[in-house]
Protein backbone atom coordinates (compact mmCIF):
# COMPACT_ATOMS: atom_id res chain seq x y z
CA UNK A 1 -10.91 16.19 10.36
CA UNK A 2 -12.05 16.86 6.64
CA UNK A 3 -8.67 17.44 5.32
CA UNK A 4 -6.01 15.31 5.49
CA UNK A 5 -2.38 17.60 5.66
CA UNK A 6 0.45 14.59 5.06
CA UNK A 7 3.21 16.99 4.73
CA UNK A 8 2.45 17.56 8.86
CA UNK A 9 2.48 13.93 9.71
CA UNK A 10 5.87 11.79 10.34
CA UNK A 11 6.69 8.98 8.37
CA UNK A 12 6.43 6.00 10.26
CA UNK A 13 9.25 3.01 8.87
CA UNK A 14 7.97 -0.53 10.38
CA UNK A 15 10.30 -2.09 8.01
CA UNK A 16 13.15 -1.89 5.32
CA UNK A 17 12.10 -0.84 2.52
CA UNK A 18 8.85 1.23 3.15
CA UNK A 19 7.07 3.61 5.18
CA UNK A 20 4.15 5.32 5.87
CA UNK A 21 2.28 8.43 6.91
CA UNK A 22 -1.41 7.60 8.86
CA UNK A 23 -4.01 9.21 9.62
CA UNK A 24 -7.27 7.05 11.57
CA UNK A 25 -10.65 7.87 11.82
CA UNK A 26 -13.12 5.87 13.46
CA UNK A 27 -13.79 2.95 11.20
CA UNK A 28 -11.16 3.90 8.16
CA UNK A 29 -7.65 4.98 7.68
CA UNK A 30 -5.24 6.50 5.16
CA UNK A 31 -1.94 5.77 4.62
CA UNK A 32 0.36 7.70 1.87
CA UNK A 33 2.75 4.62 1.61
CA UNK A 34 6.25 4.15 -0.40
CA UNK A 35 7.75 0.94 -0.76
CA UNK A 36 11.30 -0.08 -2.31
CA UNK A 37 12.86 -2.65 -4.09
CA UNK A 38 14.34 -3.50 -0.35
CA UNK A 39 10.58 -4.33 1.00
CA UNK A 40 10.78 -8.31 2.10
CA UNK A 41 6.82 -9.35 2.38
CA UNK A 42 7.80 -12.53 4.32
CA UNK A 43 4.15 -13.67 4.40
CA UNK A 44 0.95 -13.64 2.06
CA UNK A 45 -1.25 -10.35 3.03
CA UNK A 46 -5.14 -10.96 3.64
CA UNK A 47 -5.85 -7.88 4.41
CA UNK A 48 -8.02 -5.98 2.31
CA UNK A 49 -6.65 -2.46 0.48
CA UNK A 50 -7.96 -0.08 -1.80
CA UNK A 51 -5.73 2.79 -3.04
CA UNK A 52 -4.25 5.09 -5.91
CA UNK A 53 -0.70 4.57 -7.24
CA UNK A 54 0.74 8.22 -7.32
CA UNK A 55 4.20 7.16 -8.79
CA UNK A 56 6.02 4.05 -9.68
CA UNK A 57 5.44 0.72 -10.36
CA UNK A 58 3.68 -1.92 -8.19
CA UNK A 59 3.57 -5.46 -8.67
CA UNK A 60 1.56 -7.36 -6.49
CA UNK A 61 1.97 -11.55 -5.93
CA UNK A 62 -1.35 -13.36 -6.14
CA UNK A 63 -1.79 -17.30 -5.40
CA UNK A 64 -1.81 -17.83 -9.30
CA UNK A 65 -1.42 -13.92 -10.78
CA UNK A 66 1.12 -11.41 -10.82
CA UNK A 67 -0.53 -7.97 -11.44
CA UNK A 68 1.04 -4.71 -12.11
CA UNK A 69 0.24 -1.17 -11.30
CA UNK A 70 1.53 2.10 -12.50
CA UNK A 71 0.48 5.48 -12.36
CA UNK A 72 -2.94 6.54 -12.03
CA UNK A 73 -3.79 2.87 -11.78
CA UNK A 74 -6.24 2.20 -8.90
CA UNK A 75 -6.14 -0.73 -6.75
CA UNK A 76 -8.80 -3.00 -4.81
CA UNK A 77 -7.79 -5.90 -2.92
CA UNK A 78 -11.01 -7.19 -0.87
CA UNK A 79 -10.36 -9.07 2.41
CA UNK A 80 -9.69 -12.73 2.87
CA UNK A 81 -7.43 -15.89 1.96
CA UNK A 82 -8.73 -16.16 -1.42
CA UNK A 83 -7.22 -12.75 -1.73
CA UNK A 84 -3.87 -13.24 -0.49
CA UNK A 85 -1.44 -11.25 -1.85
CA UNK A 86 2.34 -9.74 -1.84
CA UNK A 87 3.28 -6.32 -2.74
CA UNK A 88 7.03 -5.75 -4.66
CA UNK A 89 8.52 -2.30 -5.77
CA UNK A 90 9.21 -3.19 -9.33
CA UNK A 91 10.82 1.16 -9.74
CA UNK A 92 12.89 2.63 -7.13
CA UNK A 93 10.24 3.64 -5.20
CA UNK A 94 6.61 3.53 -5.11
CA UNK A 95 4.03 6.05 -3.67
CA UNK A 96 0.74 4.26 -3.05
CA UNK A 97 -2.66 6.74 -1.28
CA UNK A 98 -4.04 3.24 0.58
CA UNK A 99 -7.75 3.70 2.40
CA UNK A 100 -8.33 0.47 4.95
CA UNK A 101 -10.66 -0.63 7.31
CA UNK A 102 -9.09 -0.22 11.34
């Protein structure tokens, strides 16, 4: 798989207030992700992301930052407690292009 066709995938909802579409390869995945306003991150992330905001407005919680993405903006969030993080939906939604590690 070279080419990635989102509009055949189904969007996957594991929560209020965002959902995804996933694709996994081997060591990597992509996710075309939209959160809401409604998304409730009840505990810090550690997990590491790196991704493209397509549309909206992303704020993300660090232990002693806020930071905010918008459009275009690219994000990397490496691995680890020092890292901790949560995501908010500061527009109504937001579309994030996230590549992990599995």
């Amino acid at each position: 798989m070279y080419k990635i066709d989102f509009e055949s995938l189904d969007w996957e909802s594991p929560a209020e207030g965002v959902r995804f579409k996933i694709i996994r390869g081997e060591e990597t995945q992509v996710r075309l992700i939209e959160f809401t306003p409604l998304l409730s991150h009840p505990e810090w992330c550690v997990l590491g992301h790196a991704g493209y905001i397509l549309q909206g407005t992303l704020e993300v919680k660090f232990e002693n930052e806020i930071v905010v993405f918008n459009d275009g903006d690219a994000v990397l969030i490496p691995d680890g407690e020092k890292h901790k993080h949560i995501p908010r939906a500061v527009t109504d939604t937001v579309q994030l292009l996230s590549i992990e590690k599995v």
